[in-house]
N, C-alpha and C. Protein backbone atom coordinates (compact mmCIF):
# COMPACT_ATOMS: atom_id res chain seq x y z
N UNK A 1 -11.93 -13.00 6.75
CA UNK A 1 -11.83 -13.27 5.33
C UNK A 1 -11.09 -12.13 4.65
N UNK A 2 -10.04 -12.41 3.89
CA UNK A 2 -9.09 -11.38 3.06
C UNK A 2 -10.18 -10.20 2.23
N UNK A 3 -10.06 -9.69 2.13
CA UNK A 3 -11.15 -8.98 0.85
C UNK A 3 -10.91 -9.07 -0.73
N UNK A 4 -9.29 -9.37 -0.80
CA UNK A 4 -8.99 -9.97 -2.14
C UNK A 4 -8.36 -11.32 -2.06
N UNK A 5 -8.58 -11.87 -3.22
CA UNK A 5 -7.39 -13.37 -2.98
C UNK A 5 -6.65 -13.05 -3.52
N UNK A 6 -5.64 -13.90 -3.29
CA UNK A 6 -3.96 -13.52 -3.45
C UNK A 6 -4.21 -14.74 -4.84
N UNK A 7 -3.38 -13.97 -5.68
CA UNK A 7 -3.31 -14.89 -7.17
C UNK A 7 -1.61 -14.46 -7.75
N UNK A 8 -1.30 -15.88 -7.65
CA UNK A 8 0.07 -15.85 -8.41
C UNK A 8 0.44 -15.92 -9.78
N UNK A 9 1.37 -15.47 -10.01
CA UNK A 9 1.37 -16.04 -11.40
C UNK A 9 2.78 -16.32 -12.14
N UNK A 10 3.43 -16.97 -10.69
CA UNK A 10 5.11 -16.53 -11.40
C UNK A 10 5.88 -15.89 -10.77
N UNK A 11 5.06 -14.64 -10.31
CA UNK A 11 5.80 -13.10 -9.99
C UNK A 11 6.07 -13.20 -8.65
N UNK A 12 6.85 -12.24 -8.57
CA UNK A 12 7.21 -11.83 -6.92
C UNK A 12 7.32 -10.38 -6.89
N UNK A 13 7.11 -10.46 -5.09
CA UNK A 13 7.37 -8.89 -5.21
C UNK A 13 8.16 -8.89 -3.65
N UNK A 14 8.94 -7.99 -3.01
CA UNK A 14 10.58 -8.50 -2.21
C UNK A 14 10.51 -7.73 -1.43
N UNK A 15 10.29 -7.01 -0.15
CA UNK A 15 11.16 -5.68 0.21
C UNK A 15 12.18 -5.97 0.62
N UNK A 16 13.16 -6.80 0.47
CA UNK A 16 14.66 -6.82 1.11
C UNK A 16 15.20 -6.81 -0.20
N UNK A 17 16.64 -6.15 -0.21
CA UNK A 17 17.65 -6.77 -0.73
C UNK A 17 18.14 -5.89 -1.66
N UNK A 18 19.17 -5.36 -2.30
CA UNK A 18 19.82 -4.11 -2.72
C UNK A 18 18.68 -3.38 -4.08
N UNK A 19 18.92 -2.29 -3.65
CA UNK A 19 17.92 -1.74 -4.97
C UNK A 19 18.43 -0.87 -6.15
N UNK A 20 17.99 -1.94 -7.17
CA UNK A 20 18.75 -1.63 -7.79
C UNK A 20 18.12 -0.73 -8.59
N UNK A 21 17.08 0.20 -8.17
CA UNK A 21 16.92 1.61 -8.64
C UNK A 21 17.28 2.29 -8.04
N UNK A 22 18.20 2.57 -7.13
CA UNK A 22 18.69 3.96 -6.78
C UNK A 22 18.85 5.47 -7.51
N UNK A 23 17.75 5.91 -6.46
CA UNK A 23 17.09 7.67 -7.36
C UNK A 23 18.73 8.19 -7.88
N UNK A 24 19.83 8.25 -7.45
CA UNK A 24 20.70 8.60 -6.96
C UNK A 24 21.27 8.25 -8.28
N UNK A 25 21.70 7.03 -7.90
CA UNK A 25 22.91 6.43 -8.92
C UNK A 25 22.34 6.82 -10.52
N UNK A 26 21.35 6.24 -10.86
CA UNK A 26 20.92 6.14 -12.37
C UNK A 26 20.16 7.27 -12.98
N UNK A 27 20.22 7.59 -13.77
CA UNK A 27 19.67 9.18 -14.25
C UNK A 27 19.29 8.70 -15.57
N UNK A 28 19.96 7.67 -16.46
CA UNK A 28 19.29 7.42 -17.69
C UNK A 28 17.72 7.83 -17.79
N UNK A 29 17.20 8.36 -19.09
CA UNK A 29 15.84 8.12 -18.80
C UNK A 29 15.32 6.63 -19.58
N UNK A 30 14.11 6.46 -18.88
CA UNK A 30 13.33 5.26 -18.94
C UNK A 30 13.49 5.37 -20.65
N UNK A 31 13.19 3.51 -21.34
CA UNK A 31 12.42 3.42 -22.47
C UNK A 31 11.27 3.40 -23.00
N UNK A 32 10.47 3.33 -21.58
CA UNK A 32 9.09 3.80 -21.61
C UNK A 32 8.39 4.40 -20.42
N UNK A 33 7.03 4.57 -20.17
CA UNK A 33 6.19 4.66 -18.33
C UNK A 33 6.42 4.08 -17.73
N UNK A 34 6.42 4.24 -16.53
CA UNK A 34 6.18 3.24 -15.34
C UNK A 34 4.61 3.27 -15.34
N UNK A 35 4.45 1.78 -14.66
CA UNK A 35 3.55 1.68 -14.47
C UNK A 35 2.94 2.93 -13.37
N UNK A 36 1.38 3.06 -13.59
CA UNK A 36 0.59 4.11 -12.58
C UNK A 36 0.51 3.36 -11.03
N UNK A 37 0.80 3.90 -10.31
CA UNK A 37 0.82 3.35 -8.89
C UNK A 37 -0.72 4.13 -8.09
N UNK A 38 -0.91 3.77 -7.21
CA UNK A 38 -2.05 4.33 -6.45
C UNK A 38 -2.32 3.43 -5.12
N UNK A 39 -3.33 4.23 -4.15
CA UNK A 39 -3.83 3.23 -3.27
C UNK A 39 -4.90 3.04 -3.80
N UNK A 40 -5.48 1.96 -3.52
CA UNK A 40 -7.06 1.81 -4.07
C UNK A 40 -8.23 2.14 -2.78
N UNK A 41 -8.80 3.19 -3.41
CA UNK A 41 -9.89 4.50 -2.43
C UNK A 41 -10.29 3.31 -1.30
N UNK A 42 -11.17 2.54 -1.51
CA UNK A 42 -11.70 1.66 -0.61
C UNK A 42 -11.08 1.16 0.24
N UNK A 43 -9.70 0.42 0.58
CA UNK A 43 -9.11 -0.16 0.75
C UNK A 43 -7.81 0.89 1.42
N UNK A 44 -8.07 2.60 1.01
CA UNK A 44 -6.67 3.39 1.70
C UNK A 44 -6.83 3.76 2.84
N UNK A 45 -7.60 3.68 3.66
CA UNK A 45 -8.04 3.81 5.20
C UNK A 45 -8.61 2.35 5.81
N UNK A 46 -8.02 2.91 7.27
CA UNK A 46 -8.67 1.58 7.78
C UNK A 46 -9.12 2.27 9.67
N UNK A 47 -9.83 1.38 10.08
CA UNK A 47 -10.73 1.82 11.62
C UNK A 47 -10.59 0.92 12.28
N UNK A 48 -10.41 0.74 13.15
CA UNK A 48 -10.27 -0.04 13.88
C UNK A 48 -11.21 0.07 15.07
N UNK A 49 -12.40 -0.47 15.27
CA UNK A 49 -13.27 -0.57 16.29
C UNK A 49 -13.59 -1.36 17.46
N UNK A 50 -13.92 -1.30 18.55
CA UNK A 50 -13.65 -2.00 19.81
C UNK A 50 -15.29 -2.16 20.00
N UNK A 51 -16.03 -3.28 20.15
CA UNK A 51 -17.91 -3.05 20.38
C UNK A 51 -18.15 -2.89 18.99
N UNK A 52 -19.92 -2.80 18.84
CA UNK A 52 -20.63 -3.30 18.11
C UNK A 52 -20.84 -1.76 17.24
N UNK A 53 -20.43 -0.40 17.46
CA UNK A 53 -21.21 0.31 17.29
C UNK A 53 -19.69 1.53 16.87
N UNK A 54 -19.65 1.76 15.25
CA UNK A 54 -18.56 2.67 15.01
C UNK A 54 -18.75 4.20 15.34
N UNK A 55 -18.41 4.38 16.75
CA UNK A 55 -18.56 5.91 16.91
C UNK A 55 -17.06 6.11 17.76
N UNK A 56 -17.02 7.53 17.75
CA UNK A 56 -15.44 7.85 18.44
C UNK A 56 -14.94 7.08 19.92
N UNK A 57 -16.25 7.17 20.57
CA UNK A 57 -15.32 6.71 21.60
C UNK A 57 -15.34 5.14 21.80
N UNK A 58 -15.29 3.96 20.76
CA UNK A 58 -14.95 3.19 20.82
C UNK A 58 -13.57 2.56 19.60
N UNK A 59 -13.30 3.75 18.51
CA UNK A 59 -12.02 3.41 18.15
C UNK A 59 -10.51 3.33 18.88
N UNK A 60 -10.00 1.87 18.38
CA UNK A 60 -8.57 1.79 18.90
C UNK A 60 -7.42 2.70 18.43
N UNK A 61 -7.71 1.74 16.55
CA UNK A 61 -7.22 2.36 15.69
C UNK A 61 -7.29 2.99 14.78
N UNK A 62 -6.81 4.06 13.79
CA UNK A 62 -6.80 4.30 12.42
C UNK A 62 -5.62 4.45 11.58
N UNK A 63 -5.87 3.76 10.65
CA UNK A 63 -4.55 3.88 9.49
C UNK A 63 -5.01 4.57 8.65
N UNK A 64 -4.65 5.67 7.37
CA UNK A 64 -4.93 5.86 6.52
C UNK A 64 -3.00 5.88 5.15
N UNK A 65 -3.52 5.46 4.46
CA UNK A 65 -2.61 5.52 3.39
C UNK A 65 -2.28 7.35 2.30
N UNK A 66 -1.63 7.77 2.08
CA UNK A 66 -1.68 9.46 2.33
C UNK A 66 -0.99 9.60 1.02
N UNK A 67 0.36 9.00 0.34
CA UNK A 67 1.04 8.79 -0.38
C UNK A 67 1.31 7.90 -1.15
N UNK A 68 1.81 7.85 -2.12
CA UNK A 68 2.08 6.54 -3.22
C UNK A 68 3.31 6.95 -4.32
N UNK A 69 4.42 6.52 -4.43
CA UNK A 69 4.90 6.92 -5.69
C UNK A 69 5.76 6.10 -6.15
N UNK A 70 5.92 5.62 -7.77
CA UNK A 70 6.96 4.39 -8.09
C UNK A 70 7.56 4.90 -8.74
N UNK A 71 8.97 4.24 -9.02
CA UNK A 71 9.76 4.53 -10.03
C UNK A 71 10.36 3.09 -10.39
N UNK A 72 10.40 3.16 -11.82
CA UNK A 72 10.77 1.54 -12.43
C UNK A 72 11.90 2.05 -12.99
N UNK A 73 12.30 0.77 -13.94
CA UNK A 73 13.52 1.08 -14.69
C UNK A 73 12.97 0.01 -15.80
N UNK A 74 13.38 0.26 -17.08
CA UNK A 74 13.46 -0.45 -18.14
C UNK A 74 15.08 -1.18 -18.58
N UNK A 75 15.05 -2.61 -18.84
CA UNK A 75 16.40 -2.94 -19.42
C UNK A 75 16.08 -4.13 -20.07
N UNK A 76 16.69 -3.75 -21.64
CA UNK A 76 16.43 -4.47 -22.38
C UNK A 76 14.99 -4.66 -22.50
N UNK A 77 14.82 -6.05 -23.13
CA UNK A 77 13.35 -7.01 -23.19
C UNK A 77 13.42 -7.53 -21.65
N UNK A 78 13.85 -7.49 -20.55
CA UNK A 78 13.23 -8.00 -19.35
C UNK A 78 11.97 -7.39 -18.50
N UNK A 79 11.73 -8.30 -17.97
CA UNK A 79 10.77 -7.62 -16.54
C UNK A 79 11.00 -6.17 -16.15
N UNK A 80 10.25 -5.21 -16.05
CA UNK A 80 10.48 -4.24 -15.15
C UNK A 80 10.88 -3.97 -13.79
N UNK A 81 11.56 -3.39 -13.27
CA UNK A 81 11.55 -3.60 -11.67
C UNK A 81 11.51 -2.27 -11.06
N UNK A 82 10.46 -2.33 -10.65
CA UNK A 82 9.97 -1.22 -9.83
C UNK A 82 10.66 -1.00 -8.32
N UNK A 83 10.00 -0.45 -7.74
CA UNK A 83 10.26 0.20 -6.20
C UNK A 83 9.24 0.81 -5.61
N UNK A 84 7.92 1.11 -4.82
CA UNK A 84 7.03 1.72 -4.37
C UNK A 84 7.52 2.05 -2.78
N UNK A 85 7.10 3.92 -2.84
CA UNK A 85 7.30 4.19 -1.71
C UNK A 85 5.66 4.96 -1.00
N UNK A 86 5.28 3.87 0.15
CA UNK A 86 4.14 4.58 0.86
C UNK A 86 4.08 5.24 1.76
N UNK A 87 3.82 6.32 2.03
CA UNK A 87 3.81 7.26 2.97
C UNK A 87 2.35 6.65 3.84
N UNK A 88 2.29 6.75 4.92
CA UNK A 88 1.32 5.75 5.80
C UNK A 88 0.98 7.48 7.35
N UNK A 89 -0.56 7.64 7.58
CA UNK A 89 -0.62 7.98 9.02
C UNK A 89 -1.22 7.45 9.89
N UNK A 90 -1.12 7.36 11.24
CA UNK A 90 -1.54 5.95 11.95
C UNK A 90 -2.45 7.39 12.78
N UNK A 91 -3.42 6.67 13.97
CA UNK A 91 -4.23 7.42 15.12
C UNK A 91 -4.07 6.07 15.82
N UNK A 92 -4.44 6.65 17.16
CA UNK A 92 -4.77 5.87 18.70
C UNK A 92 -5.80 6.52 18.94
N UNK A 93 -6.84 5.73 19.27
CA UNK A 93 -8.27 6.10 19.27
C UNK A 93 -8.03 5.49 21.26
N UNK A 94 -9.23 6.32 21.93
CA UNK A 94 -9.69 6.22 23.45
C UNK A 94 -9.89 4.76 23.45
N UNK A 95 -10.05 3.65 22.75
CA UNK A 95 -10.16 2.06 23.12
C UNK A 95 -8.55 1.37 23.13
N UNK A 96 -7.84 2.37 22.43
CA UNK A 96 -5.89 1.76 22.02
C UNK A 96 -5.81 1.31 23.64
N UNK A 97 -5.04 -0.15 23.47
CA UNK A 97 -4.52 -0.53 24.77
C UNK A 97 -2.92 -0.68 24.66
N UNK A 98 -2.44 0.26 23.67
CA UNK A 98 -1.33 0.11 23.53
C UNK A 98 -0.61 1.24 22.88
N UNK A 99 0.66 1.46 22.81
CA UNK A 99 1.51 2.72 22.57
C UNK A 99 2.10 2.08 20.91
N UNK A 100 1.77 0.95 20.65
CA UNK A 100 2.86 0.22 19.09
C UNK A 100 1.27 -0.59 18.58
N UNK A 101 1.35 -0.60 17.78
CA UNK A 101 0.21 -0.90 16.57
C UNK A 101 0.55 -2.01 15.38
N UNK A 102 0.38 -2.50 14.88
CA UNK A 102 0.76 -3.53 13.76
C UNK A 102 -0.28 -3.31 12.88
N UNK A 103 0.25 -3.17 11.51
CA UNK A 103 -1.05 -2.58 10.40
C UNK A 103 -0.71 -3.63 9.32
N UNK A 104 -1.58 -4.10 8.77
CA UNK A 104 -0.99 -5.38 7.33
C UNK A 104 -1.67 -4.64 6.17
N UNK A 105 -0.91 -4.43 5.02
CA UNK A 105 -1.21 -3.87 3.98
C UNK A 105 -0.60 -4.76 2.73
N UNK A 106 -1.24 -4.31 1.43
CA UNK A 106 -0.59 -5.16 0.36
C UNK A 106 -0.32 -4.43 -0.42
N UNK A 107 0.50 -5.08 -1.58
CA UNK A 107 1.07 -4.26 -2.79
C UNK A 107 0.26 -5.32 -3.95
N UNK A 108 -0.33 -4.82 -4.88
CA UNK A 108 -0.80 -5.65 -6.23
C UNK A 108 -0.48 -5.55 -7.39
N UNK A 109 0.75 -5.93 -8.39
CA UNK A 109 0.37 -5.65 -9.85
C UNK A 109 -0.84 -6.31 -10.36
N UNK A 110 -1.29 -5.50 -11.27
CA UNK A 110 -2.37 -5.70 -11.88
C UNK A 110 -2.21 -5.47 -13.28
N UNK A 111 -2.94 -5.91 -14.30
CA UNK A 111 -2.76 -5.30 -15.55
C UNK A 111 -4.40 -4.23 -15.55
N UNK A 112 -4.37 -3.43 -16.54
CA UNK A 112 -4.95 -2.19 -16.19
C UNK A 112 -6.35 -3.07 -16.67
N UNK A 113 -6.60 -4.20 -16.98
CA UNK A 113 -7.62 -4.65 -16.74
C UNK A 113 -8.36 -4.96 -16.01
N UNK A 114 -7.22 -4.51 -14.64
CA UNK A 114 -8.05 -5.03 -12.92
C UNK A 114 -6.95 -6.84 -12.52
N UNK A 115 -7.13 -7.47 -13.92
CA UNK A 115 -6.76 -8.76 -13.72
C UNK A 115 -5.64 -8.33 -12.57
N UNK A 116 -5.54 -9.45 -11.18
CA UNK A 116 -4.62 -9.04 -10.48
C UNK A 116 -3.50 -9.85 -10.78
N UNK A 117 -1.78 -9.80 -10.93
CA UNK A 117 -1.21 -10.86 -11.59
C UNK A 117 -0.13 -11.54 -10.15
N UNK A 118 -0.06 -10.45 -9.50
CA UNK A 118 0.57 -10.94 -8.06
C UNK A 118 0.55 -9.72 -6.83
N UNK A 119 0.20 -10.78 -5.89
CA UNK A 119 0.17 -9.79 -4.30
C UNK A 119 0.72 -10.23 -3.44
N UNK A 120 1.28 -9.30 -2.62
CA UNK A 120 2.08 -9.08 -1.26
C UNK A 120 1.44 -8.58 -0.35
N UNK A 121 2.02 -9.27 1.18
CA UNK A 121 0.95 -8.39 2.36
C UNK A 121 2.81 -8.12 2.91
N UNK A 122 1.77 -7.24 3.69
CA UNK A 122 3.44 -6.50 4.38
C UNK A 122 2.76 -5.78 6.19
N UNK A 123 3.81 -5.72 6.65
CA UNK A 123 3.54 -4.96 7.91
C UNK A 123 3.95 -3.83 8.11
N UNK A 124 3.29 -2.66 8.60
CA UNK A 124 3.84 -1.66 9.41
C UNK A 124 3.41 -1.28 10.63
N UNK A 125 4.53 -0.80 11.73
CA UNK A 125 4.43 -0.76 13.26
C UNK A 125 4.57 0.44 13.53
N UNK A 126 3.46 0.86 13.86
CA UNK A 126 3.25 2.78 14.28
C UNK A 126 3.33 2.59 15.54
N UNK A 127 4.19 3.83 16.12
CA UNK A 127 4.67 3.72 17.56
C UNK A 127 4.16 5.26 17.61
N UNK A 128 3.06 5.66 18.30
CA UNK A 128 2.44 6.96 19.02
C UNK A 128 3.19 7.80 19.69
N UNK A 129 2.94 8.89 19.39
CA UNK A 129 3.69 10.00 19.86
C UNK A 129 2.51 10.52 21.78
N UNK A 130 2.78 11.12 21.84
CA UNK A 130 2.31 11.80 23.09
C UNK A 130 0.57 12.37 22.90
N UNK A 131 0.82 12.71 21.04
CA UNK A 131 -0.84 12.94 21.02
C UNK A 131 -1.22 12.09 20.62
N UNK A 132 -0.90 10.48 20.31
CA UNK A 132 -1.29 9.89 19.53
C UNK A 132 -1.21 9.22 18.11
N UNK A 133 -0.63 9.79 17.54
CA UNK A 133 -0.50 9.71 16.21
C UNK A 133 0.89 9.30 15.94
N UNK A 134 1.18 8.74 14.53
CA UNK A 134 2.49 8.67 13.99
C UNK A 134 2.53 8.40 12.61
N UNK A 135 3.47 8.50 11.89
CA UNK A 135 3.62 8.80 10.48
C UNK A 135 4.88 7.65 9.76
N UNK A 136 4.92 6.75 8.88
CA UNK A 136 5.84 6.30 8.94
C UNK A 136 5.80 6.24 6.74
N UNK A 137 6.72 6.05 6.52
CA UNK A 137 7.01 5.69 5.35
C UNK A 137 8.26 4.18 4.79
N UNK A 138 7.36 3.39 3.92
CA UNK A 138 7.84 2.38 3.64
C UNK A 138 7.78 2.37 2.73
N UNK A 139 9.02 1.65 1.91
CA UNK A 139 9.36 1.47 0.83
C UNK A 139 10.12 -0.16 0.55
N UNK A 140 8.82 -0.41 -0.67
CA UNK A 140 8.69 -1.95 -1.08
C UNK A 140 10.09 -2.21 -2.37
N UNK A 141 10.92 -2.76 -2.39
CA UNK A 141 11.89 -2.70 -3.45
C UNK A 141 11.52 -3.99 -4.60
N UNK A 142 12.23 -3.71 -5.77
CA UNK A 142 12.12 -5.23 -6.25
C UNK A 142 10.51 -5.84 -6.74
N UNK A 143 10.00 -4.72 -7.10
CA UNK A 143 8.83 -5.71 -7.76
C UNK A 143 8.45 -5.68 -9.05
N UNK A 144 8.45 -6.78 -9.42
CA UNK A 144 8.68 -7.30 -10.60
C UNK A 144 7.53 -6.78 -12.00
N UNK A 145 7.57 -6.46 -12.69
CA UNK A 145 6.33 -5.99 -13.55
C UNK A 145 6.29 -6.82 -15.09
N UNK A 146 5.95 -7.90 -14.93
CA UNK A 146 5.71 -8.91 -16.03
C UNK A 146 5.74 -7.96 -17.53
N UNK A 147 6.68 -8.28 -18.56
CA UNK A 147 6.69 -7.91 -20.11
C UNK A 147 7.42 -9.12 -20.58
N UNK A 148 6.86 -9.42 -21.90
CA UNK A 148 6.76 -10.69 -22.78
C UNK A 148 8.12 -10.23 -23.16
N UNK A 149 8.22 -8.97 -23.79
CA UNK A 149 9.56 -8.38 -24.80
C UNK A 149 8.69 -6.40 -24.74
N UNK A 150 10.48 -6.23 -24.97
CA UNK A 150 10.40 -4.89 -25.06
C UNK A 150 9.41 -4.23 -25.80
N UNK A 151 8.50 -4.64 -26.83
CA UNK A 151 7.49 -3.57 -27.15
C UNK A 151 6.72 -3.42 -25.99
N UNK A 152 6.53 -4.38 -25.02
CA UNK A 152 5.08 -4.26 -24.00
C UNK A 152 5.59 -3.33 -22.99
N UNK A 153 5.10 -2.35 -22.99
CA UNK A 153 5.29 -0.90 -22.51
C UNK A 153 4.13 -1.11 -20.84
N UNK A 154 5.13 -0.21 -20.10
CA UNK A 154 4.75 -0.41 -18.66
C UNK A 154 3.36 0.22 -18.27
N UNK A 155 2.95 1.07 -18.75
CA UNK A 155 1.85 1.57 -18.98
C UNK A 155 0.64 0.97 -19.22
N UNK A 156 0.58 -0.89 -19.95
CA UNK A 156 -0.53 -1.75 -19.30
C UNK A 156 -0.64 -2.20 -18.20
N UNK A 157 0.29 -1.85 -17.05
CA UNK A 157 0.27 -2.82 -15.94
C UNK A 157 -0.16 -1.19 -14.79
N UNK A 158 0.02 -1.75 -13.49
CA UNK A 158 -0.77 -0.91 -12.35
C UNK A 158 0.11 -1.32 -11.22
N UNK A 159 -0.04 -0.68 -9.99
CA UNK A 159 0.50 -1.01 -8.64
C UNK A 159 -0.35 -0.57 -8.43
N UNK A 160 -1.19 -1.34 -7.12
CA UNK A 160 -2.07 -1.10 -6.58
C UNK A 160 -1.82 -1.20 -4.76
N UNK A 161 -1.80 -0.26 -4.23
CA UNK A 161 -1.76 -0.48 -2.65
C UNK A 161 -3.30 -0.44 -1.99
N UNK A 162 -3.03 -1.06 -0.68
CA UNK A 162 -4.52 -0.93 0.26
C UNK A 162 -4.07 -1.77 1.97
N UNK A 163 -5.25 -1.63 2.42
CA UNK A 163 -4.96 -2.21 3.63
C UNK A 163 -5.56 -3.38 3.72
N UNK A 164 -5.47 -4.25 3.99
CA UNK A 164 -6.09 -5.55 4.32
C UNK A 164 -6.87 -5.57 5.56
N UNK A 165 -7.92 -5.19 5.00
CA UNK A 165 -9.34 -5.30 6.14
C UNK A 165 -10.14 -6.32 5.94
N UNK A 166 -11.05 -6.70 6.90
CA UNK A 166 -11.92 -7.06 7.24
C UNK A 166 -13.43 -6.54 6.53
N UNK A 167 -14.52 -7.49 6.15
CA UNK A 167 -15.57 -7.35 5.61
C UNK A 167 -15.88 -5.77 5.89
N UNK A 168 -16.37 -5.58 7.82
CA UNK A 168 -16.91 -4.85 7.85
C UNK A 168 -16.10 -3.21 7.62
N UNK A 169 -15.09 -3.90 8.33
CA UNK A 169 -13.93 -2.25 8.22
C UNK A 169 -14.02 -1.70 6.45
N UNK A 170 -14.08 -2.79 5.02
CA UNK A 170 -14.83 -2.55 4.02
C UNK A 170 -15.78 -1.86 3.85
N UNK A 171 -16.85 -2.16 3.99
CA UNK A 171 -17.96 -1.39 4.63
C UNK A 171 -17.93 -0.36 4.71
N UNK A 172 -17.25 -0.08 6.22
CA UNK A 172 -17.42 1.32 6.66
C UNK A 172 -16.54 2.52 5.93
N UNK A 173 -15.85 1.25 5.33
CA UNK A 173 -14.88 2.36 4.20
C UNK A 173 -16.02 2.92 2.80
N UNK A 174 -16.73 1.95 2.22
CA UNK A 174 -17.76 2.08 1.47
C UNK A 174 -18.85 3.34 1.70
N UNK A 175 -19.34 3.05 2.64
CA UNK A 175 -20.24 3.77 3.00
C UNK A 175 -19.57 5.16 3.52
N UNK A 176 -18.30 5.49 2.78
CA UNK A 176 -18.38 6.90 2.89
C UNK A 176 -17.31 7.58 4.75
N UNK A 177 -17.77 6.69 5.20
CA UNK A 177 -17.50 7.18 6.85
C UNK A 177 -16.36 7.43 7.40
N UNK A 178 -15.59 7.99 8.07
CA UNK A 178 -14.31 7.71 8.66
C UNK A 178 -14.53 8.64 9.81
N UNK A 179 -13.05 8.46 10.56
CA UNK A 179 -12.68 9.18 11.53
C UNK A 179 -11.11 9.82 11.58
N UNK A 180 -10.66 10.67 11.98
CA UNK A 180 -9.68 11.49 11.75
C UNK A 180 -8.97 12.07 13.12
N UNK A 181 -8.14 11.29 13.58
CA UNK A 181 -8.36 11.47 15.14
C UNK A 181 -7.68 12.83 15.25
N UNK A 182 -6.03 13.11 14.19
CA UNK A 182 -5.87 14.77 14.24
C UNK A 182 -6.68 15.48 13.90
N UNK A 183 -8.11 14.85 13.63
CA UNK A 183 -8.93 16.68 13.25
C UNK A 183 -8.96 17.29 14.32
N UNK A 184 -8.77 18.85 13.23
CA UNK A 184 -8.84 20.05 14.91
C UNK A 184 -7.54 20.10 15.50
N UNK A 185 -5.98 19.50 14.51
CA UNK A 185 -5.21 19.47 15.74
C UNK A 185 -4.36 20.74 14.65
């Protein structure tokens, strides 16, 4: 079972296709905030467990989410269009039966009421180094940030990242717990 439902409303959100915020090219400054981006705490780590019982030597995997940062652009009275870049660290836990990993995560605008107004799931493929671990950074282009007309300032709306877990991997995120397979390294 998803832990959020996916609710549309119109919107989209893209990672392909030319971006047309380039840090580079455009220097204007904004007409207003970008929206606040974040991962959401619960939802920025994930465990991956093999058996009935979350202790070290039955994790496969771990993801944790480490980074977050957007940059929009304002034009005219249109939509905003953002860009989010996530910095992501993966572990191979003593149950991994494998050297490549597949992680599903989402992107959410929200208005800062929580209301969610559209979500994306996305993949990333951590490929382990020799100790285990790997680091990757992705960047979502093209997402759209709903305004009626130019007074509605970006600053009511949110980006929200997380991982798409499972009830219990919830849970164990809840209750505080994790594992850290570079600790000590």
């Amino acid at each position: 079972m998803r832990v959020f439902a996916v609710l549309a409303a119109g919107l989209f959100i893209a990672s392909c296709g030319s971006n047309p915020l380039s840090r580079a090219l455009d220097t204007r400054q904004n007409a207003g905030p970008c929206p606040p981006v974040s991962a959401l705490y619960e939802a920025s780590r994930i465990v991956e467990v093999v058996g009935d019982e979350p202790v070290f030597t039955n994790i496969a995997y771990t993801g944790e989410i480490t980074g977050v940062e957007l940059i929009c652009r304002y034009v005219d009275d249109r939509p905003l269009r953002a860009e989010v870049e996530i910095d992501f660290a993966f572990g191979k836990g003593p149950k991994a039966d494998s050297n490549r990993h597949s992680y599903t995560y989402w992107v959410a605008v929200t208005r800062r009421s929580s209301k969610v107004l559209a979500k994306e799931y996305f993949t990333v493929d951590a490929t382990y180094d020799s100790r285990g671990i790997d680091g990757r950074k992705e960047i979502i282009q093209d997402i759209v940030i709903p305004r009626a007309d130019d007074t509605i300032s970006g600053a009511n709306f949110e980006v929200v990242v997380g991982f798409d877990l499972t009830d219990d991997q919830l849970a164990f995120n809840r209750e505080g717990r994790r594992f850290r397979l570079d600790a000590g390294s």
